[in-house]
C-alpha atoms as a PDB file:
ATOM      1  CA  UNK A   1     -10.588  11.129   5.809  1.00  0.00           C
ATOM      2  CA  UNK A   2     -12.840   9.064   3.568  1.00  0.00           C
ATOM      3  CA  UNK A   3     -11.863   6.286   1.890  1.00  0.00           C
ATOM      4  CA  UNK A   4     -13.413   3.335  -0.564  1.00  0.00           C
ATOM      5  CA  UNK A   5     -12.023   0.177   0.675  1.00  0.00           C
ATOM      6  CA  UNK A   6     -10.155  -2.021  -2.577  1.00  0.00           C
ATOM      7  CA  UNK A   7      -9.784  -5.449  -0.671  1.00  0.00           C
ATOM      8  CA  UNK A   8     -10.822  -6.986   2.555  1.00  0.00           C
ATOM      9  CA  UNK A   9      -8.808  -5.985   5.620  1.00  0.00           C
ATOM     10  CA  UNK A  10      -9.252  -7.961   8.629  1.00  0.00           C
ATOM     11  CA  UNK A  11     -10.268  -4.872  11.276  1.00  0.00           C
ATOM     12  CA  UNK A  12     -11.011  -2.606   9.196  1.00  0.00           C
ATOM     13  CA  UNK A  13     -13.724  -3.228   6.327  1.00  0.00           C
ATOM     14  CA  UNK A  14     -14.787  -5.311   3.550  1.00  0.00           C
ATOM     15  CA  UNK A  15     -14.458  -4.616  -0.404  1.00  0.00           C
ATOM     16  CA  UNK A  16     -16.642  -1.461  -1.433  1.00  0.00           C
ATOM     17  CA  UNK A  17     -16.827  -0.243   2.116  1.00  0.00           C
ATOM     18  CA  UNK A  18     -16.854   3.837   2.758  1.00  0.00           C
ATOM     19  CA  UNK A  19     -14.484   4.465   5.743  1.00  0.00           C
ATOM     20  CA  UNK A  20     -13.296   7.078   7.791  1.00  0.00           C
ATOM     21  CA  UNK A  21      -9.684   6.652   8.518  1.00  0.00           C
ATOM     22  CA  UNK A  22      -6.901   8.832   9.823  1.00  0.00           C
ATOM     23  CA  UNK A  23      -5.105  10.919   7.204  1.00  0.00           C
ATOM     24  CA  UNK A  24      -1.933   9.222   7.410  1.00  0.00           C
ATOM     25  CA  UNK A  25      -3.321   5.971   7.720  1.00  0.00           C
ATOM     26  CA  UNK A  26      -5.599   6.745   4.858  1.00  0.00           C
ATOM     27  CA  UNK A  27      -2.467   8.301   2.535  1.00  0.00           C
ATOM     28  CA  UNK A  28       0.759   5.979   3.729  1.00  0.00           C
ATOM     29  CA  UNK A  29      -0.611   2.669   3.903  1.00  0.00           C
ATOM     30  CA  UNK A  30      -3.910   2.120   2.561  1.00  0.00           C
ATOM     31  CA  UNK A  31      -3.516   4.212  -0.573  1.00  0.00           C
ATOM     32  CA  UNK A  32      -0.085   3.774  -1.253  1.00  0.00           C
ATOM     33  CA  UNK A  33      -0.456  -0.306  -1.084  1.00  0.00           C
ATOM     34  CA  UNK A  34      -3.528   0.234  -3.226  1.00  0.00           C
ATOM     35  CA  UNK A  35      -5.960  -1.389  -0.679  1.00  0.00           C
ATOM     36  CA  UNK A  36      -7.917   1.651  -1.298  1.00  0.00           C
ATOM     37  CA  UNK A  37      -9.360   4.783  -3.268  1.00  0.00           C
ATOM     38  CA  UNK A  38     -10.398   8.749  -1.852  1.00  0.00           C
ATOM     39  CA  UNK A  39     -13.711   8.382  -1.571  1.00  0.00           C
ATOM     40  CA  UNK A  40     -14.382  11.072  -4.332  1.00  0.00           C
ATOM     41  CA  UNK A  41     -18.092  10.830  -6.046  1.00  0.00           C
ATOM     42  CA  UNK A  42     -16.153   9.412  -9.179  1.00  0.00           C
ATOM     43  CA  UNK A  43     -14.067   6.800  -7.022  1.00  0.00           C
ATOM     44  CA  UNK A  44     -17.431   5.646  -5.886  1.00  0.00           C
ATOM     45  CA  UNK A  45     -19.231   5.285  -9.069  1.00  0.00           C
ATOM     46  CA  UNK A  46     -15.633   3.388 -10.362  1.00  0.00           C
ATOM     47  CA  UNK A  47     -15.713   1.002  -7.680  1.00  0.00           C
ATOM     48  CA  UNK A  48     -19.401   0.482  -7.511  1.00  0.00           C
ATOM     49  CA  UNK A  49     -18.215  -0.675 -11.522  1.00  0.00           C
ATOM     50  CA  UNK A  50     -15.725  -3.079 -10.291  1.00  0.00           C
ATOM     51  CA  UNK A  51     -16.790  -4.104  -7.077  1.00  0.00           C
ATOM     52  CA  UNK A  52     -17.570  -7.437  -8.927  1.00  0.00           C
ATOM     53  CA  UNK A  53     -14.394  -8.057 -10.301  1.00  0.00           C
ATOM     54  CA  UNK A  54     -12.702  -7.162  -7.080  1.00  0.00           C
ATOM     55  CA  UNK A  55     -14.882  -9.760  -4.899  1.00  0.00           C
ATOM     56  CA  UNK A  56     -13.462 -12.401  -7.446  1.00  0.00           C
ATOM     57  CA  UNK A  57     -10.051 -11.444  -6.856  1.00  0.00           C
ATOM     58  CA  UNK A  58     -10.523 -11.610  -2.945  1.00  0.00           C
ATOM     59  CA  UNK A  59     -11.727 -15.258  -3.409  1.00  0.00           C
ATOM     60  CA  UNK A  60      -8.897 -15.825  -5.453  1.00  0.00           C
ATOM     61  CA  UNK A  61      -6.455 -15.060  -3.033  1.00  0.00           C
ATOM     62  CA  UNK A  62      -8.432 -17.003  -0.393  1.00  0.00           C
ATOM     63  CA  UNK A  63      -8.197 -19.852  -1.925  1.00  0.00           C
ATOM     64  CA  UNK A  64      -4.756 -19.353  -2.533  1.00  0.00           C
ATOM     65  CA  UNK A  65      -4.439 -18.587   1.349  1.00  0.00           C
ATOM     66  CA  UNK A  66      -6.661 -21.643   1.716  1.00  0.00           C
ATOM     67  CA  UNK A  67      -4.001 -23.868   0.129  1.00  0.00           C
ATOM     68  CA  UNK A  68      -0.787 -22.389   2.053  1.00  0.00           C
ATOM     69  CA  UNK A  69      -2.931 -23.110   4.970  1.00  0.00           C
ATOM     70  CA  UNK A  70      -3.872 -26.763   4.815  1.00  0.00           C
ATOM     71  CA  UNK A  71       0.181 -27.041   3.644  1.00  0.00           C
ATOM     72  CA  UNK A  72       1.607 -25.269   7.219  1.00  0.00           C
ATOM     73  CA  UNK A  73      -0.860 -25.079   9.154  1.00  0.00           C
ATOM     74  CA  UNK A  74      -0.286 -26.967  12.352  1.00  0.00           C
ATOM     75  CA  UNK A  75       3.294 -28.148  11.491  1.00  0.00           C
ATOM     76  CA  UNK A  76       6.546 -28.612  13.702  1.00  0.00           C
ATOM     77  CA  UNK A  77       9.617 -26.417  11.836  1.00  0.00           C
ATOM     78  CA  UNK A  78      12.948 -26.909  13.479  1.00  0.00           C
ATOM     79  CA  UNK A  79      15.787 -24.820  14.159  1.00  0.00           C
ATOM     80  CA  UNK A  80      18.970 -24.903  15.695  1.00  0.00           C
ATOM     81  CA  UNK A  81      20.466 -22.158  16.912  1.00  0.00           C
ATOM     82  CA  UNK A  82      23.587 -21.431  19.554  1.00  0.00           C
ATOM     83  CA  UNK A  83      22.472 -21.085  22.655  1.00  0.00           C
ATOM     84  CA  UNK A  84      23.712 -20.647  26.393  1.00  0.00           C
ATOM     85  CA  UNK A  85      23.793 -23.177  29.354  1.00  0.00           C
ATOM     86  CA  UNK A  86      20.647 -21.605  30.572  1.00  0.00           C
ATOM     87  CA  UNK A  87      18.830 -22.170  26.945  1.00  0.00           C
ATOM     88  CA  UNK A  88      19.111 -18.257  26.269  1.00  0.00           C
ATOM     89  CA  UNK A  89      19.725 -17.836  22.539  1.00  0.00           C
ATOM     90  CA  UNK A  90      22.120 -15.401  21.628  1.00  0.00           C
ATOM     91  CA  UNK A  91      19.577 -13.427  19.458  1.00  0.00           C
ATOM     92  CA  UNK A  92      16.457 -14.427  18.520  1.00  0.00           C
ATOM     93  CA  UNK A  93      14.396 -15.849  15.619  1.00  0.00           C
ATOM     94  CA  UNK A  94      12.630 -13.197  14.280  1.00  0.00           C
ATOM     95  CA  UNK A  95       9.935 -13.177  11.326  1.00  0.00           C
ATOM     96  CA  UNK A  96      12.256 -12.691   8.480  1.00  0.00           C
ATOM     97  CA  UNK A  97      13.786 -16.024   9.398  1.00  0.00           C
ATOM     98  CA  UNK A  98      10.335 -18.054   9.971  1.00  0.00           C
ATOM     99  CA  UNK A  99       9.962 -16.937   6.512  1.00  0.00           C
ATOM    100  CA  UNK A 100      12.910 -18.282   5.041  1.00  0.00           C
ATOM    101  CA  UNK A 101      12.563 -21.393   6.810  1.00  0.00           C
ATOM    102  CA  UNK A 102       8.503 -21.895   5.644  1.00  0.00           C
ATOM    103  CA  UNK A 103       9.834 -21.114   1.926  1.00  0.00           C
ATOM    104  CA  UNK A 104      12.913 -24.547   2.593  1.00  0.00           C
ATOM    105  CA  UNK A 105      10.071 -26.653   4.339  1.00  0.00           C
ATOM    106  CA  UNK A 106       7.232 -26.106   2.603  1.00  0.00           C
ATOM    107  CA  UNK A 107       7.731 -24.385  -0.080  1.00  0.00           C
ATOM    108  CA  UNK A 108       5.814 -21.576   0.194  1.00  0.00           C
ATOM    109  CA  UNK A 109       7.000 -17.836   0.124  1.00  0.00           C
ATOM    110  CA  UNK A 110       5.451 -15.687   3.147  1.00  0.00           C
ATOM    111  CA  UNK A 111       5.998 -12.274   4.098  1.00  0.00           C
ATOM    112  CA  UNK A 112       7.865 -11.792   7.274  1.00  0.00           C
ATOM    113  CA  UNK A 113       5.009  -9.051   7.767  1.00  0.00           C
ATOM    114  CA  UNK A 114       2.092 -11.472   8.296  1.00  0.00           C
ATOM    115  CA  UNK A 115       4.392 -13.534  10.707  1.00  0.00           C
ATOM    116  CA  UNK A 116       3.227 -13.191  14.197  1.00  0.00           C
ATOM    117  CA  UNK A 117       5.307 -15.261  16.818  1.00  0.00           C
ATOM    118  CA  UNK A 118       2.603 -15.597  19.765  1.00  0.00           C
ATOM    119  CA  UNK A 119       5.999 -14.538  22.346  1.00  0.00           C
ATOM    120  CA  UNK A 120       9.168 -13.524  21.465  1.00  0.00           C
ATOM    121  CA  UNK A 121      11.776 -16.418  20.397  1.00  0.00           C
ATOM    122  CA  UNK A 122      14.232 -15.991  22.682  1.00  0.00           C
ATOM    123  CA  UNK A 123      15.377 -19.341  24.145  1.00  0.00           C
ATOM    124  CA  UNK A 124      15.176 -23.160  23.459  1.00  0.00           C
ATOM    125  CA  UNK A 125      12.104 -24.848  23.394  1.00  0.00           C
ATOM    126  CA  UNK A 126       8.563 -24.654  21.066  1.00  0.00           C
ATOM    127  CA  UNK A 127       7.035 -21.032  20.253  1.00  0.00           C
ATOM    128  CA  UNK A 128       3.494 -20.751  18.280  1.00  0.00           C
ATOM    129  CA  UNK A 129       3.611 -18.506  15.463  1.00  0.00           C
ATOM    130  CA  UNK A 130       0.784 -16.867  14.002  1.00  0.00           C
ATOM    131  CA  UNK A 131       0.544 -16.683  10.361  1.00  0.00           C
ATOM    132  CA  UNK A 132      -2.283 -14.340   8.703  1.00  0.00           C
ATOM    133  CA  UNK A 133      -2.360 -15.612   5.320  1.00  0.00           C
ATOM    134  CA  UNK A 134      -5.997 -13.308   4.033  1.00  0.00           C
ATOM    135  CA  UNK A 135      -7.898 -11.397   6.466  1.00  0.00           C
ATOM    136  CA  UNK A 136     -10.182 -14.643   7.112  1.00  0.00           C
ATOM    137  CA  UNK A 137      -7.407 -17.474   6.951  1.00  0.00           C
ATOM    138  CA  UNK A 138      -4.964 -17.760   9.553  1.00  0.00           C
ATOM    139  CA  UNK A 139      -2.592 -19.946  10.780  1.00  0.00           C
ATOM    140  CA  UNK A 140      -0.549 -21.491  13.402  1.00  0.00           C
ATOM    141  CA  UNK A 141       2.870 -22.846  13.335  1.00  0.00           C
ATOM    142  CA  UNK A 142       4.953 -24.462  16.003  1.00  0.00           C
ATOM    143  CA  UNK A 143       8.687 -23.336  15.851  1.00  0.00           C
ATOM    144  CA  UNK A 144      10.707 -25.831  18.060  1.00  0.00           C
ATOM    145  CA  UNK A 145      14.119 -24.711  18.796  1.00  0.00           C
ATOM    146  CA  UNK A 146      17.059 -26.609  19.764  1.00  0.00           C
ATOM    147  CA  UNK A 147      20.435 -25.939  20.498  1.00  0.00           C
ATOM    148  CA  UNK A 148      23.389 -26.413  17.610  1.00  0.00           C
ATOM    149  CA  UNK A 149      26.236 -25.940  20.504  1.00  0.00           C
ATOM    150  CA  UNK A 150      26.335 -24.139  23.949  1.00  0.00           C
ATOM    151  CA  UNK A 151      29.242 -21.779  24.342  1.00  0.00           C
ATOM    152  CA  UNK A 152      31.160 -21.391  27.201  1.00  0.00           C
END
């Protein structure tokens, strides 16, 4: 299925872009998130139109990536969470809570989506976390995790 690309999307294309893309790809994500048009004659003389306006939006929300990027990128979050006398945790730290804990440090609400730990968090110690803030900014996080108690 053809599509006309609305935004850049890191993989994929760049702003204007005609595509071919599987159906559901096509209809359950990039449609219904409004990252892009069919690729009808019409659609293609409307984007053509706006393609402009739409290239000025992208830089907008690089630069706003830009700034959430010099603020984490790089930096040391802590967490303490119960663990076991052989530093297991009992669960892990998923994305969701990354998020939560970027939005106390720093600030700055994230997505859990766009949250990639590097390997899962599992037991005590430091974990990089990937963090793709526009399809050309990412960046890196260090999660260091300590132990709040050991249980016997």
């Amino acid at each position: 299925m053809k599509v006309i690309l609305l935004e850049n999307l890191k993989k994929i294309g760049s702003i204007g872009e005609i595509i071919d893309v599987k159906r559901g790809f096509a209809r359950n994500f990039l449609i219904a998130n409004k990252k892009a048009l069919y690729a009808s004659k019409e659609n293609i003389g409307k984007v053509e139109k706006i393609k402009s306006e739409l290239s000025k939006k992208d830089n907008e929300k690089k630069q706003e990536a830009k700034k959430i990027f010099e603020k984490i990128n790089k930096k040391e979050i802590y967490v303490k969470k119960l663990s076991t006398e052989n530093n297991e945790l009992y669960g892990s730290v998923k994305p969701t809570e990354i998020s939560k804990l970027i939005l106390e440090e720093f600030n700055e609400n994230i997505k859990p989506s766009v949250i990639q730990p590097i390997k899962e968090i599992k037991s005590l110690g430091k974990f990089k976390v990937r963090v793709f803030l526009h399809s050309e900014v990412d960046a890196e996080i260090t999660i260091n995790v300590k132990s709040a108690d050991t249980i016997q």
